[in-house]
C-alpha atoms as a PDB file:
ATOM      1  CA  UNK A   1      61.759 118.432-106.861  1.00  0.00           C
ATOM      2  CA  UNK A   2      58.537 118.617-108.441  1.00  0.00           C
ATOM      3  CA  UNK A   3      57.342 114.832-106.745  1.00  0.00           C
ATOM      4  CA  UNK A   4      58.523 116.714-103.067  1.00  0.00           C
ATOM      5  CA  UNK A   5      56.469 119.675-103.667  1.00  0.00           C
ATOM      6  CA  UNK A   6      53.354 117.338-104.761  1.00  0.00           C
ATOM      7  CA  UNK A   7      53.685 115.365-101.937  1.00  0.00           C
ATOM      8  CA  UNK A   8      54.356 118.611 -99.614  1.00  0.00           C
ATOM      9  CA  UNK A   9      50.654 119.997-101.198  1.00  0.00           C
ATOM     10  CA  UNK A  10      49.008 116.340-100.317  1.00  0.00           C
ATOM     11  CA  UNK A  11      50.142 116.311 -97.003  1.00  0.00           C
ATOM     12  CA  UNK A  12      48.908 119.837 -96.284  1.00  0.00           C
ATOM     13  CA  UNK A  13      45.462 119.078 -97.802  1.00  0.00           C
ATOM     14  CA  UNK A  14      45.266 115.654 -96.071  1.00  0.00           C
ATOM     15  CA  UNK A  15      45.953 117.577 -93.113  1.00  0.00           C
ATOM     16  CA  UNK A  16      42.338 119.424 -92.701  1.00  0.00           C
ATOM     17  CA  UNK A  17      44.353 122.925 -94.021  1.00  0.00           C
ATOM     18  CA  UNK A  18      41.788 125.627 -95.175  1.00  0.00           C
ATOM     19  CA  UNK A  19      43.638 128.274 -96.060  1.00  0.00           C
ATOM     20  CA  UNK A  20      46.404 131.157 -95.546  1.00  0.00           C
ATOM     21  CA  UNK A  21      44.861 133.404 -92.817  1.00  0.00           C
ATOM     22  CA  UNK A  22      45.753 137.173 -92.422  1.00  0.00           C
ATOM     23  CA  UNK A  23      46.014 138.220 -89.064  1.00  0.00           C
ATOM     24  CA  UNK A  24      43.295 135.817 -87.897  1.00  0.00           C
ATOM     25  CA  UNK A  25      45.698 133.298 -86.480  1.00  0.00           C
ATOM     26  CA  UNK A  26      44.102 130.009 -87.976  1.00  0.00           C
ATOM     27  CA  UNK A  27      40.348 131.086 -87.342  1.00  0.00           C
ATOM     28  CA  UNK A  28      38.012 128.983 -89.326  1.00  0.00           C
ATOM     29  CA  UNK A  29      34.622 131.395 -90.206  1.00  0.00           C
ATOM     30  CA  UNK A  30      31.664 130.168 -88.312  1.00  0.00           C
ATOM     31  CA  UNK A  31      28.259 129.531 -90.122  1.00  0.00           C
ATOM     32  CA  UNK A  32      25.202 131.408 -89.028  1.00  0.00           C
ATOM     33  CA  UNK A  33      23.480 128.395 -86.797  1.00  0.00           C
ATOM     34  CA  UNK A  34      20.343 129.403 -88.314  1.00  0.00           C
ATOM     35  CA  UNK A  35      21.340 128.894 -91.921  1.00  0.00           C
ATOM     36  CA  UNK A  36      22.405 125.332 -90.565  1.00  0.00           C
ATOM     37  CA  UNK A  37      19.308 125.012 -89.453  1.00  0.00           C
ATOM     38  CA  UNK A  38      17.403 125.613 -92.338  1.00  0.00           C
ATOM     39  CA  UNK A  39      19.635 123.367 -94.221  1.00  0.00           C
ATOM     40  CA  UNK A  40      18.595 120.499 -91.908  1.00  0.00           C
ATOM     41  CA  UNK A  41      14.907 121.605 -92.572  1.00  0.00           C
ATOM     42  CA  UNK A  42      15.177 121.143 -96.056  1.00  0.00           C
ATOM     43  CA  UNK A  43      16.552 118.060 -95.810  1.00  0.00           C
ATOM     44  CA  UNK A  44      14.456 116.671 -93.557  1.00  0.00           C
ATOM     45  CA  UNK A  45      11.316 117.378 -94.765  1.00  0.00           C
ATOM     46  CA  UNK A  46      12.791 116.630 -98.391  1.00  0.00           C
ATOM     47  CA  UNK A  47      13.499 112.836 -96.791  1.00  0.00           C
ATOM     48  CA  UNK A  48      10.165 112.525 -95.074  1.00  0.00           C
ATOM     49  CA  UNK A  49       8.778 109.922 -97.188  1.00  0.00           C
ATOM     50  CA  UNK A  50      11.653 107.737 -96.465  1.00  0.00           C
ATOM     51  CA  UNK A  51      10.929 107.750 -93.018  1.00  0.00           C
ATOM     52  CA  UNK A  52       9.334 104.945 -90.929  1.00  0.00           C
ATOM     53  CA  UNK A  53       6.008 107.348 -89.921  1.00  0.00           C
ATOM     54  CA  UNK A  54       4.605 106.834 -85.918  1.00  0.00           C
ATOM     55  CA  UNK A  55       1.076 108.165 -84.872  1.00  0.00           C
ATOM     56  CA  UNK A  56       0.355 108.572 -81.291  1.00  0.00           C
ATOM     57  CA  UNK A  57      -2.500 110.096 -79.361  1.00  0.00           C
ATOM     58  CA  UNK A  58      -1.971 113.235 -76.938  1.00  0.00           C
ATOM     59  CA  UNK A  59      -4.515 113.599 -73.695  1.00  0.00           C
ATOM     60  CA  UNK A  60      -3.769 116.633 -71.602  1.00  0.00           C
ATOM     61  CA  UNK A  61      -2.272 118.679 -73.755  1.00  0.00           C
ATOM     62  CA  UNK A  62      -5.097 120.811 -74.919  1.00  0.00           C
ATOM     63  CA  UNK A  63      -8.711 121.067 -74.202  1.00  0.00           C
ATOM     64  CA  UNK A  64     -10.112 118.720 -76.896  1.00  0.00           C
ATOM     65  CA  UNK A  65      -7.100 116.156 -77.573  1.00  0.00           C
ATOM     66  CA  UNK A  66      -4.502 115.915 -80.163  1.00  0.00           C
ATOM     67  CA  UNK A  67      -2.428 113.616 -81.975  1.00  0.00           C
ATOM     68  CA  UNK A  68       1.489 113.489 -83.029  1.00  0.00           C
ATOM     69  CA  UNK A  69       2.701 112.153 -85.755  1.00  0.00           C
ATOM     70  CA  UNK A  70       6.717 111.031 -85.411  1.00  0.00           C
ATOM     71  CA  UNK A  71       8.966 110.426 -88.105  1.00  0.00           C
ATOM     72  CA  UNK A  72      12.086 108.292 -87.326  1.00  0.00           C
ATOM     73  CA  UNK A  73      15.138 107.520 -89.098  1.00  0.00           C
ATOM     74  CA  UNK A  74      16.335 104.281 -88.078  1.00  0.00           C
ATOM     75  CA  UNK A  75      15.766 104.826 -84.394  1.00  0.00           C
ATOM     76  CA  UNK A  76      16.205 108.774 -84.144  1.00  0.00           C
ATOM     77  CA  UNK A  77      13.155 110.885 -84.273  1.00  0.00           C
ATOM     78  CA  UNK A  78      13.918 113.695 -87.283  1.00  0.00           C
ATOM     79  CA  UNK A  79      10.577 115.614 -87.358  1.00  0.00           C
ATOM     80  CA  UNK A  80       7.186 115.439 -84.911  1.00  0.00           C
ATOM     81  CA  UNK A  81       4.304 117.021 -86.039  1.00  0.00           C
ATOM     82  CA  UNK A  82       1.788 117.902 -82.614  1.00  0.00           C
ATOM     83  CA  UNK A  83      -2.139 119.044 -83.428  1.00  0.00           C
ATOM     84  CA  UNK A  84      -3.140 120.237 -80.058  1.00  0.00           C
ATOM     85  CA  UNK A  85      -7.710 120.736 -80.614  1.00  0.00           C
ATOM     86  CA  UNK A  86      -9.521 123.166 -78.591  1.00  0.00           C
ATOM     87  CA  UNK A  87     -12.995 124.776 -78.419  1.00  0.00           C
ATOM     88  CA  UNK A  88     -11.753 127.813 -80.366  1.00  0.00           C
ATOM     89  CA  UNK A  89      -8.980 126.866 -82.284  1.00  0.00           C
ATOM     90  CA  UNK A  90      -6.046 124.428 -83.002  1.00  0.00           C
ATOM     91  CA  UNK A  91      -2.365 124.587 -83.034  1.00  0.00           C
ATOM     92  CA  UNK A  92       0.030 122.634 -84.674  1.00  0.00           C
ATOM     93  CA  UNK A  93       3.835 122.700 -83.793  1.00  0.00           C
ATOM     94  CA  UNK A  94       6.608 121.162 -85.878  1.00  0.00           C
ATOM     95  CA  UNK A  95       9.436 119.794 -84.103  1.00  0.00           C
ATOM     96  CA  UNK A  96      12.725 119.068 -85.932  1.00  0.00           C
ATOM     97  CA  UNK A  97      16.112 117.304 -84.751  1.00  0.00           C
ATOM     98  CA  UNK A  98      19.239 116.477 -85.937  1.00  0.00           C
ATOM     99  CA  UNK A  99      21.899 114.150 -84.275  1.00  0.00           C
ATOM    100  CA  UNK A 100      19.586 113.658 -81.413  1.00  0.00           C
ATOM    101  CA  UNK A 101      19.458 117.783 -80.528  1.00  0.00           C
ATOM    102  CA  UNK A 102      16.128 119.619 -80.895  1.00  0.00           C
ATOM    103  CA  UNK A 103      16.810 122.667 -83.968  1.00  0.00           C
ATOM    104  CA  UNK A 104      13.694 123.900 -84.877  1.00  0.00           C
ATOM    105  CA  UNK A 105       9.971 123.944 -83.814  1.00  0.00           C
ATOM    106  CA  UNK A 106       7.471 125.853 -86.156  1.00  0.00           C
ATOM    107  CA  UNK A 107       4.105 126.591 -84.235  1.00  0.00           C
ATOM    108  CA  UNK A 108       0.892 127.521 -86.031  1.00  0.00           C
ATOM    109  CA  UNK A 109      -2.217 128.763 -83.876  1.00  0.00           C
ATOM    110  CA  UNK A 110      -5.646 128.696 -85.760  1.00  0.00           C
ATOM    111  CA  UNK A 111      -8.945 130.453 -84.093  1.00  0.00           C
ATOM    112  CA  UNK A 112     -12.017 129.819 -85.166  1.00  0.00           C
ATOM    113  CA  UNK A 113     -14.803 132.534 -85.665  1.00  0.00           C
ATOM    114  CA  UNK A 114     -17.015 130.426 -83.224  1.00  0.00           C
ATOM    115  CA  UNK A 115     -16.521 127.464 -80.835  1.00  0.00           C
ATOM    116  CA  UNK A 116     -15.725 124.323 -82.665  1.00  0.00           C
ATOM    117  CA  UNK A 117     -16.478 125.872 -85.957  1.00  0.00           C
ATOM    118  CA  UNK A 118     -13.701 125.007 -87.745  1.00  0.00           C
ATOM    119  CA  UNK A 119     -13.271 128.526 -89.904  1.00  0.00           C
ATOM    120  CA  UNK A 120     -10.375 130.040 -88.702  1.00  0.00           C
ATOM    121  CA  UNK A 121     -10.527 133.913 -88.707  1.00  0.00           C
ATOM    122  CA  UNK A 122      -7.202 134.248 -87.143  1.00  0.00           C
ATOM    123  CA  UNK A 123      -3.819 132.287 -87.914  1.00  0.00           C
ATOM    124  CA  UNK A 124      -0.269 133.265 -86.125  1.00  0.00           C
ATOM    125  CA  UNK A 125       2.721 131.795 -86.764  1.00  0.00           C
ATOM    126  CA  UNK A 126       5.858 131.511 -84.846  1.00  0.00           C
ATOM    127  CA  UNK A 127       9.743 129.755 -85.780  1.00  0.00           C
ATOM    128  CA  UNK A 128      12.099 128.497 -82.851  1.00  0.00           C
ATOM    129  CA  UNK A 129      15.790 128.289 -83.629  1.00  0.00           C
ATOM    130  CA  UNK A 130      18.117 126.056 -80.927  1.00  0.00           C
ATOM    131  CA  UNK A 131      21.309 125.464 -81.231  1.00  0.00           C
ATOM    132  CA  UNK A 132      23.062 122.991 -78.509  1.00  0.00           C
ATOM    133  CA  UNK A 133      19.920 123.012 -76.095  1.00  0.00           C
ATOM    134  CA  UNK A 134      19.689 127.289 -76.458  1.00  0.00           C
ATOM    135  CA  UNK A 135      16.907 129.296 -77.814  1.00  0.00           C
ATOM    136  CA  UNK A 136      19.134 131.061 -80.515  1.00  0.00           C
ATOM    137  CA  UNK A 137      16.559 132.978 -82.727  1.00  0.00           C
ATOM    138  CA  UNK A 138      12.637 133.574 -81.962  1.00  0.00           C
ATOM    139  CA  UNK A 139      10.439 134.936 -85.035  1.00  0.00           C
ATOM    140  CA  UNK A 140       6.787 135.813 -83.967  1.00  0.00           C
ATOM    141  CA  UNK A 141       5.554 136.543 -87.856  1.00  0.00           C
ATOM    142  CA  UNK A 142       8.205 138.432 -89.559  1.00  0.00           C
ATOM    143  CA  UNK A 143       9.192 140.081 -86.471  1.00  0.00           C
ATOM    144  CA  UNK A 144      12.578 138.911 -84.153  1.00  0.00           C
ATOM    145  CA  UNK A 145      12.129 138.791 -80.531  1.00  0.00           C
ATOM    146  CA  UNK A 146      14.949 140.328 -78.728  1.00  0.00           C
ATOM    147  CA  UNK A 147      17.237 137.248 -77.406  1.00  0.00           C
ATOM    148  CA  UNK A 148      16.983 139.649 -73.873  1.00  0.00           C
ATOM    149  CA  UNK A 149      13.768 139.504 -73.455  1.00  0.00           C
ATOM    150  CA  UNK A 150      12.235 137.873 -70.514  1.00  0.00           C
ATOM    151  CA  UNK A 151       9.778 135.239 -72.104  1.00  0.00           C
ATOM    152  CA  UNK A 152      13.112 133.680 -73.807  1.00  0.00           C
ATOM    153  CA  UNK A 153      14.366 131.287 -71.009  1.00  0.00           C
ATOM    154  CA  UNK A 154      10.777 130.161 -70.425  1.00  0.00           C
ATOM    155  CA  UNK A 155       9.667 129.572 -74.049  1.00  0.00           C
ATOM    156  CA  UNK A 156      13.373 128.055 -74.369  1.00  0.00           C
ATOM    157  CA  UNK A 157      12.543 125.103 -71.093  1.00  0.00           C
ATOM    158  CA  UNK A 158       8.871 124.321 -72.015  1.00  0.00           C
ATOM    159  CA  UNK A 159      10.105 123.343 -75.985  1.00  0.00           C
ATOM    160  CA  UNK A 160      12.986 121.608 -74.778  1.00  0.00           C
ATOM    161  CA  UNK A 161      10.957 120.136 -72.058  1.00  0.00           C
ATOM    162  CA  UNK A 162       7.972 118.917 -74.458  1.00  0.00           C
ATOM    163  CA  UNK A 163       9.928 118.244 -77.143  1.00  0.00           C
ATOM    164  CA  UNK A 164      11.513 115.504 -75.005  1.00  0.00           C
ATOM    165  CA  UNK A 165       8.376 114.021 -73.565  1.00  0.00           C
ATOM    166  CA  UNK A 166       6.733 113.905 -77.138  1.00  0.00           C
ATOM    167  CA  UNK A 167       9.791 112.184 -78.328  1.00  0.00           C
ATOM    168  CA  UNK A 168      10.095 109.814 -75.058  1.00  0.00           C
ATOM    169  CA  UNK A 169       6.113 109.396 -76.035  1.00  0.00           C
ATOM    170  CA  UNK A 170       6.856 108.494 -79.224  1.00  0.00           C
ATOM    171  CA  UNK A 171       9.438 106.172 -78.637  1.00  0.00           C
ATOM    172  CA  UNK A 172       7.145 104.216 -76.173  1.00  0.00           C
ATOM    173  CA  UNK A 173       4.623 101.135 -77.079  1.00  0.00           C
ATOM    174  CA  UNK A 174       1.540 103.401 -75.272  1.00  0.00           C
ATOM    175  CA  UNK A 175      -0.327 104.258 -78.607  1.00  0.00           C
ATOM    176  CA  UNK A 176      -1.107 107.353 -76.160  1.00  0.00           C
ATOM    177  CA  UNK A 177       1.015 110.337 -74.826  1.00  0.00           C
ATOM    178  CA  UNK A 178      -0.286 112.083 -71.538  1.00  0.00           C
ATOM    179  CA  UNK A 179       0.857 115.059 -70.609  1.00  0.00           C
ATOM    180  CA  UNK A 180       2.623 115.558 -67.328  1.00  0.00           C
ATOM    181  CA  UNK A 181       1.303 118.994 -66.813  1.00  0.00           C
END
């Protein structure tokens, strides 16, 4: 009796069983994508060092150049790191993937007191959250933007759309990235 019941618990376990549900008819919980996210943050940026490091040139992104710096594991790009230079400021944007899908991008904008002074006066910072190709969560400072407004589906195509040509860039022998803008 008591060997039938063991082996009645190990099948049940071995079988991917989570748990007696009450009136939710087998529904697993779902994790908030954005606390996903951040997990794969963390643990990207806590592997960086192990990662083989790329540095590329950008032309035509910004008014005075830029360079990315790619970090790959084995061949898949986990983090990019984009310094766009202008006359009056710089921005930086972090991009971060997992399995192949773009997650996060964290975007910094720096402006200068003067042209080409380098003392920034102003600094803005915004967070991008995508989940399966969609713009899930937009923070502009501490403050959400509402997932209806109309800048979403255009902020949503140009990261997804330079994330992949920075990554395509960075994948490439050109030690140079142009922008097809």
């Amino acid at each position: 009796m008591k060997l039938k019941m063991i082996i009645a618990i190990l099948v049940v376990l071995g079988s991917g069983f989570t748990g007696v549900t009450t009136g939710h008819a087998g529904k697993v919980p779902q994790t908030d994508p954005v606390e996903t996210i951040r997990q794969h943050f963390a643990s990207i940026n806590k592997n960086v060092p192990l990662y083989r490091r790329v540095k590329k040139n950008l032309a035509g992104f910004s008014g005075e150049g830029g360079e990315l710096v790619a970090y790959f594991h084995g061949p898949s790009v986990m983090k990019m790191v984009a310094t766009f230079f202008g006359e009056t400021g710089k921005a930086v944007e972090e991009y971060y993937f997992w399995n192949g899908k773009l997650i996060f991008v964290f975007s910094t904008d720096n402006r200068y007191d003067k042209p080409l002074s380098g003392k920034v006066v102003k600094k803005t910072e915004s967070r991008f959250y995508f989940k399966d190709d969609k713009l899930v969560r937009w923070l502009e400072g501490e403050k959400e933007v509402a997932s209806d407004s109309p800048d979403y589906p255009g902020k949503q195509a140009d990261y997804l759309k330079t994330a992949k040509q920075l990554s395509d860039g960075a994948n490439s022998k050109n030690p140079t990235i142009e922008s097809d803008q």
